[in-house]
C-alpha atoms as a PDB file:
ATOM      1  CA  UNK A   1      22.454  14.729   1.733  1.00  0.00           C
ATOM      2  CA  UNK A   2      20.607  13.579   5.043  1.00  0.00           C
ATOM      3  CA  UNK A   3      17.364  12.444   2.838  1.00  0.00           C
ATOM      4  CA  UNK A   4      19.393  10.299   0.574  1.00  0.00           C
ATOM      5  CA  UNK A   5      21.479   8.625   3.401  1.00  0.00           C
ATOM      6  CA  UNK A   6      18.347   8.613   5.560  1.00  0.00           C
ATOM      7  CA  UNK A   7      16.399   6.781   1.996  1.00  0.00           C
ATOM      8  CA  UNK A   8      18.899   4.389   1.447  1.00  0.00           C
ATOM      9  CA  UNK A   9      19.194   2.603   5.099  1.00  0.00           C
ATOM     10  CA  UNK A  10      15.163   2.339   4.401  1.00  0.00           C
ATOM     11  CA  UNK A  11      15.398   1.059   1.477  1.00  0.00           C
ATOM     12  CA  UNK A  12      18.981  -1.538   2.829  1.00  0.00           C
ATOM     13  CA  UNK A  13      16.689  -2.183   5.897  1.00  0.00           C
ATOM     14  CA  UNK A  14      13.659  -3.420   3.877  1.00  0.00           C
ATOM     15  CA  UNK A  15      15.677  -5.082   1.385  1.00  0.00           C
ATOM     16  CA  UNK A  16      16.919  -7.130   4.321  1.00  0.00           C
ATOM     17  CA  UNK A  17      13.795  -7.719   5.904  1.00  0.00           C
ATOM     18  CA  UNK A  18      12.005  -8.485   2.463  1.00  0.00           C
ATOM     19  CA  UNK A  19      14.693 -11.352   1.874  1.00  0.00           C
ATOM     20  CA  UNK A  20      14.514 -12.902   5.505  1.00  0.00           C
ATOM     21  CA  UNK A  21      10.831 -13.061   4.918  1.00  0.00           C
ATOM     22  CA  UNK A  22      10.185 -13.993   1.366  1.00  0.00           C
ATOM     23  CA  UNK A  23      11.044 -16.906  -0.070  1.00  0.00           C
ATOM     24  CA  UNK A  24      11.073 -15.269  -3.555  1.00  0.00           C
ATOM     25  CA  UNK A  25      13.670 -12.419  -2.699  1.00  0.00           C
ATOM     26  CA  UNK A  26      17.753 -13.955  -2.811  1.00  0.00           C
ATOM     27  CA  UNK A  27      20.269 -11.548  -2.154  1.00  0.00           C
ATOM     28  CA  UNK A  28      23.463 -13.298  -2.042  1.00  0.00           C
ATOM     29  CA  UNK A  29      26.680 -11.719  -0.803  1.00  0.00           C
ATOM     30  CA  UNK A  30      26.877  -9.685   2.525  1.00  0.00           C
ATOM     31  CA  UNK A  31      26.337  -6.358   3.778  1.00  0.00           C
ATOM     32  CA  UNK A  32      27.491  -4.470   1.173  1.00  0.00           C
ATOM     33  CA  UNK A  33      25.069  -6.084  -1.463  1.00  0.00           C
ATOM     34  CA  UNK A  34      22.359  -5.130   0.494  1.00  0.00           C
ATOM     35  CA  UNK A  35      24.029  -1.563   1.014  1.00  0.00           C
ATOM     36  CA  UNK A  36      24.530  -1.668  -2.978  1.00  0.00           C
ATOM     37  CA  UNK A  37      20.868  -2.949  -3.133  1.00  0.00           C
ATOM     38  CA  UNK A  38      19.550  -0.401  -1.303  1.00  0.00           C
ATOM     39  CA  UNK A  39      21.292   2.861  -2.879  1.00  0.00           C
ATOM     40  CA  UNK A  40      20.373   1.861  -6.493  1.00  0.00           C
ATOM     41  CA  UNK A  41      16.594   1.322  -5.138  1.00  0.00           C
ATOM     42  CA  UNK A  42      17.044   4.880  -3.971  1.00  0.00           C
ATOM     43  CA  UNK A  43      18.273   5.760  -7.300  1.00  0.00           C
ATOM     44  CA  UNK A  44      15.925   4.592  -9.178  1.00  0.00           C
ATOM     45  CA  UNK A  45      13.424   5.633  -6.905  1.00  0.00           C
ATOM     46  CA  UNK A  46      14.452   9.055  -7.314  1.00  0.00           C
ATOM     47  CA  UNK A  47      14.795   9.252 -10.753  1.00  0.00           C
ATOM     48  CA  UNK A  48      12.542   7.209 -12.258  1.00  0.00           C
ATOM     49  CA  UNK A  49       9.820   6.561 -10.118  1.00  0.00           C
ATOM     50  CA  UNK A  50       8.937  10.080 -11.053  1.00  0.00           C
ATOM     51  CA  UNK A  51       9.101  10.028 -14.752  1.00  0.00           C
ATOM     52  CA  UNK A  52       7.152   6.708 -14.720  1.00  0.00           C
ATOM     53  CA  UNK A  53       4.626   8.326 -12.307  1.00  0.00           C
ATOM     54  CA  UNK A  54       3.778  10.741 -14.999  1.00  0.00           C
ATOM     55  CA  UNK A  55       4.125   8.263 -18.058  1.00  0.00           C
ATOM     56  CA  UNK A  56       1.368   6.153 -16.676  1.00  0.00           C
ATOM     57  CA  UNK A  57      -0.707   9.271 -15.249  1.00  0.00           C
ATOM     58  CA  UNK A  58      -3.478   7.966 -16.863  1.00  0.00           C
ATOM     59  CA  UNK A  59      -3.495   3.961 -16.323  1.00  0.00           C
ATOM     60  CA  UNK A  60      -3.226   5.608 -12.919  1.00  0.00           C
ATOM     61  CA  UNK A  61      -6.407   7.305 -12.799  1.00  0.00           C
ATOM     62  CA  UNK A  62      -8.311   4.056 -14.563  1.00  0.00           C
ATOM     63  CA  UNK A  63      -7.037   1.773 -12.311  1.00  0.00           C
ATOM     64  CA  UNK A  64      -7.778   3.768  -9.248  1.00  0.00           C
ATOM     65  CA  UNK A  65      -3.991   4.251  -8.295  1.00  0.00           C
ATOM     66  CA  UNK A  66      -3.736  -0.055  -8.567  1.00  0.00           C
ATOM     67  CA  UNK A  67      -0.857   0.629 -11.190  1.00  0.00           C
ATOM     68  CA  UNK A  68       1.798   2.499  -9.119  1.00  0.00           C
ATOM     69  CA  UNK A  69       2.437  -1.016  -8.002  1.00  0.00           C
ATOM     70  CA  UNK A  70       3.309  -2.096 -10.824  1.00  0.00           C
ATOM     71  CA  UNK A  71       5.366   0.950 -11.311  1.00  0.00           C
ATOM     72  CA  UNK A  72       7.696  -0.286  -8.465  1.00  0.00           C
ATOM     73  CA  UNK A  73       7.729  -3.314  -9.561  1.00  0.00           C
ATOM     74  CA  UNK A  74       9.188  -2.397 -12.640  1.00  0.00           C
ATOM     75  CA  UNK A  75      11.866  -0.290 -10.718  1.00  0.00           C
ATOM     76  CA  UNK A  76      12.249  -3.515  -8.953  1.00  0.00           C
ATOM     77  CA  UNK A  77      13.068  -5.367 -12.285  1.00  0.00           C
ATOM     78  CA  UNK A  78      15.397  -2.648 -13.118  1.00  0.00           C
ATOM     79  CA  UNK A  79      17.484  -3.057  -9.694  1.00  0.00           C
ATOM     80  CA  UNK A  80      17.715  -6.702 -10.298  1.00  0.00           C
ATOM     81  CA  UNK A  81      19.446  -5.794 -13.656  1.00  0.00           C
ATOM     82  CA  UNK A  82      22.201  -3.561 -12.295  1.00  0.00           C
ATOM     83  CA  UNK A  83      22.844  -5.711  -9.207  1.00  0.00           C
ATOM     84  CA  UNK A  84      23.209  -9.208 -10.276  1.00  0.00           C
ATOM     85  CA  UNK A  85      23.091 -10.694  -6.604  1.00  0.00           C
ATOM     86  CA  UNK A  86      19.714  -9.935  -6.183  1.00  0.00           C
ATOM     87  CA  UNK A  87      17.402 -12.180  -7.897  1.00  0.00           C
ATOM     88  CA  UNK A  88      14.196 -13.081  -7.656  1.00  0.00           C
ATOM     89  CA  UNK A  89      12.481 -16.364  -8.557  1.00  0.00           C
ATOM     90  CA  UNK A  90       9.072 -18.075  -8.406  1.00  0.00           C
ATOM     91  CA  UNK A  91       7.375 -19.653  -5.299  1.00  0.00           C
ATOM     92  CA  UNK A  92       5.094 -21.715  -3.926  1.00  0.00           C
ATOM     93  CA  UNK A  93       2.740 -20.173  -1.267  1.00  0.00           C
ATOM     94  CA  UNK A  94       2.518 -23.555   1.172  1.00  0.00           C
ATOM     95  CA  UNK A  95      -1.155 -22.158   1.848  1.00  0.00           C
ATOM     96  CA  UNK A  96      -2.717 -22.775   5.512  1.00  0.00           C
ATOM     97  CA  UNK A  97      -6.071 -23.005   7.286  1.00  0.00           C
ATOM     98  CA  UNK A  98      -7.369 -21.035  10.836  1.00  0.00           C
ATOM     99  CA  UNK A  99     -10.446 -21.073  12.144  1.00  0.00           C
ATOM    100  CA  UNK A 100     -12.459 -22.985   9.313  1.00  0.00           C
ATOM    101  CA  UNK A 101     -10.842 -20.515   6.482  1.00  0.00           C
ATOM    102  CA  UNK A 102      -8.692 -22.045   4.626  1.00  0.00           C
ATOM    103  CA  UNK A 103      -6.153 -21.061   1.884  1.00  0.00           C
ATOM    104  CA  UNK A 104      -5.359 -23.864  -0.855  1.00  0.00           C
ATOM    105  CA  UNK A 105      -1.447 -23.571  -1.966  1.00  0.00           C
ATOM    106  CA  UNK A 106      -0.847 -21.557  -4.953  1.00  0.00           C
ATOM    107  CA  UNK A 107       2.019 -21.386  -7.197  1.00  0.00           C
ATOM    108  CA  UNK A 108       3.423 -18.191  -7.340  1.00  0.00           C
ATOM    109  CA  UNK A 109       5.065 -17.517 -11.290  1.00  0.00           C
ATOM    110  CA  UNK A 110       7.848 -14.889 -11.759  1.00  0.00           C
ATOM    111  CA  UNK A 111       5.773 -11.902 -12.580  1.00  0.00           C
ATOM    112  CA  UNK A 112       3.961 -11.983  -9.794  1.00  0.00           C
ATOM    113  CA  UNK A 113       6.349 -12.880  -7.543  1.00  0.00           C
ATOM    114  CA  UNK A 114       8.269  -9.288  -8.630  1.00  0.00           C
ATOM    115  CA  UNK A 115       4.687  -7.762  -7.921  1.00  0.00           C
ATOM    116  CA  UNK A 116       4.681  -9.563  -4.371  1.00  0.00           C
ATOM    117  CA  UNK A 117       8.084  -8.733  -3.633  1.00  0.00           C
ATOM    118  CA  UNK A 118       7.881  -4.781  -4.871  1.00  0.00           C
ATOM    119  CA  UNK A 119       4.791  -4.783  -2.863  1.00  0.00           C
ATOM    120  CA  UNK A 120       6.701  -5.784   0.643  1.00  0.00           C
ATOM    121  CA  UNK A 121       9.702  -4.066   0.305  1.00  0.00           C
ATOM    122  CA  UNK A 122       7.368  -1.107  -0.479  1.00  0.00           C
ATOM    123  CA  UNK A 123       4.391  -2.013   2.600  1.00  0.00           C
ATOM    124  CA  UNK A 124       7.784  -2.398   4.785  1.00  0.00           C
ATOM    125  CA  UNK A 125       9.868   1.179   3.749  1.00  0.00           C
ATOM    126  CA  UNK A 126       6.367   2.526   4.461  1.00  0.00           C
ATOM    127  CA  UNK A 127       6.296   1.227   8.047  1.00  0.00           C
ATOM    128  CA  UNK A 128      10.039   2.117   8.376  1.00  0.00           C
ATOM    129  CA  UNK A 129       8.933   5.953   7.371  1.00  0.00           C
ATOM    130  CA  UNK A 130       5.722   5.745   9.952  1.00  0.00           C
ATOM    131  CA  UNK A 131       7.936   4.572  12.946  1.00  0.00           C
ATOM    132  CA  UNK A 132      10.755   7.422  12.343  1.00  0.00           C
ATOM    133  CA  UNK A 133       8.270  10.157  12.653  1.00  0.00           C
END
């Protein structure tokens, strides 16, 4: 009972930082959207991210371990089904120069912007995990 309460304030918590940061991520409504948000992405998590891991065993092993994020992205799609205030929409990356490198802007269509988006809130429950050890 600790893990899952533990895995769902990750999972709120990155939901919440994901959607301050991202301009694709929109979760309208307050707290307990994000509270809703974040139990169903532990949900799914749990149960599916498992039986998907083993579905695409193989793409897996081609791809060099490249398609488990596309595995959470499509838990990603799924949560945006069940919980209609989170949505997610395409973007345009404004693009930006430093030092002589510079980044055109690039338009940013719906599938990748789930890919983008399931990559955060997945690079930030990561860092989440790191810092409570």
């Amino acid at each position: 009972m600790k893990s899952l309460v533990r895995s769902t304030v990750i999972y709120t918590t990155s939901l919440y930082i994901a959607s301050n940061t991202l301009p694709s991520l929109t979760v309208n409504g307050g707290i307990l959207t994000y509270l809703i948000g974040g139990f169903s992405l532990m949900l799914l998590t749990l149960v599916l991210k498992p039986i998907l891991s083993i579905i695409s065993f193989p793409l897996n092993i081609l791809t060099l371990g490249f398609f488990s994020v596309l595995t959470n992205t499509i838990i990603l799609y799924i949560l945006t089904l069940f919980v209609a205030e989170i949505t997610i929409q395409a973007f345009a990356f404004p693009g930006f120069s430093f030092a002589g490198f510079i980044i055109p802007k690039i338009y940013v269509n719906i599938f990748f912007a789930y890919v983008v988006t399931s990559a955060v809130i997945s690079f930030i429950a990561s860092g989440i995990i790191w810092l409570m050890r």
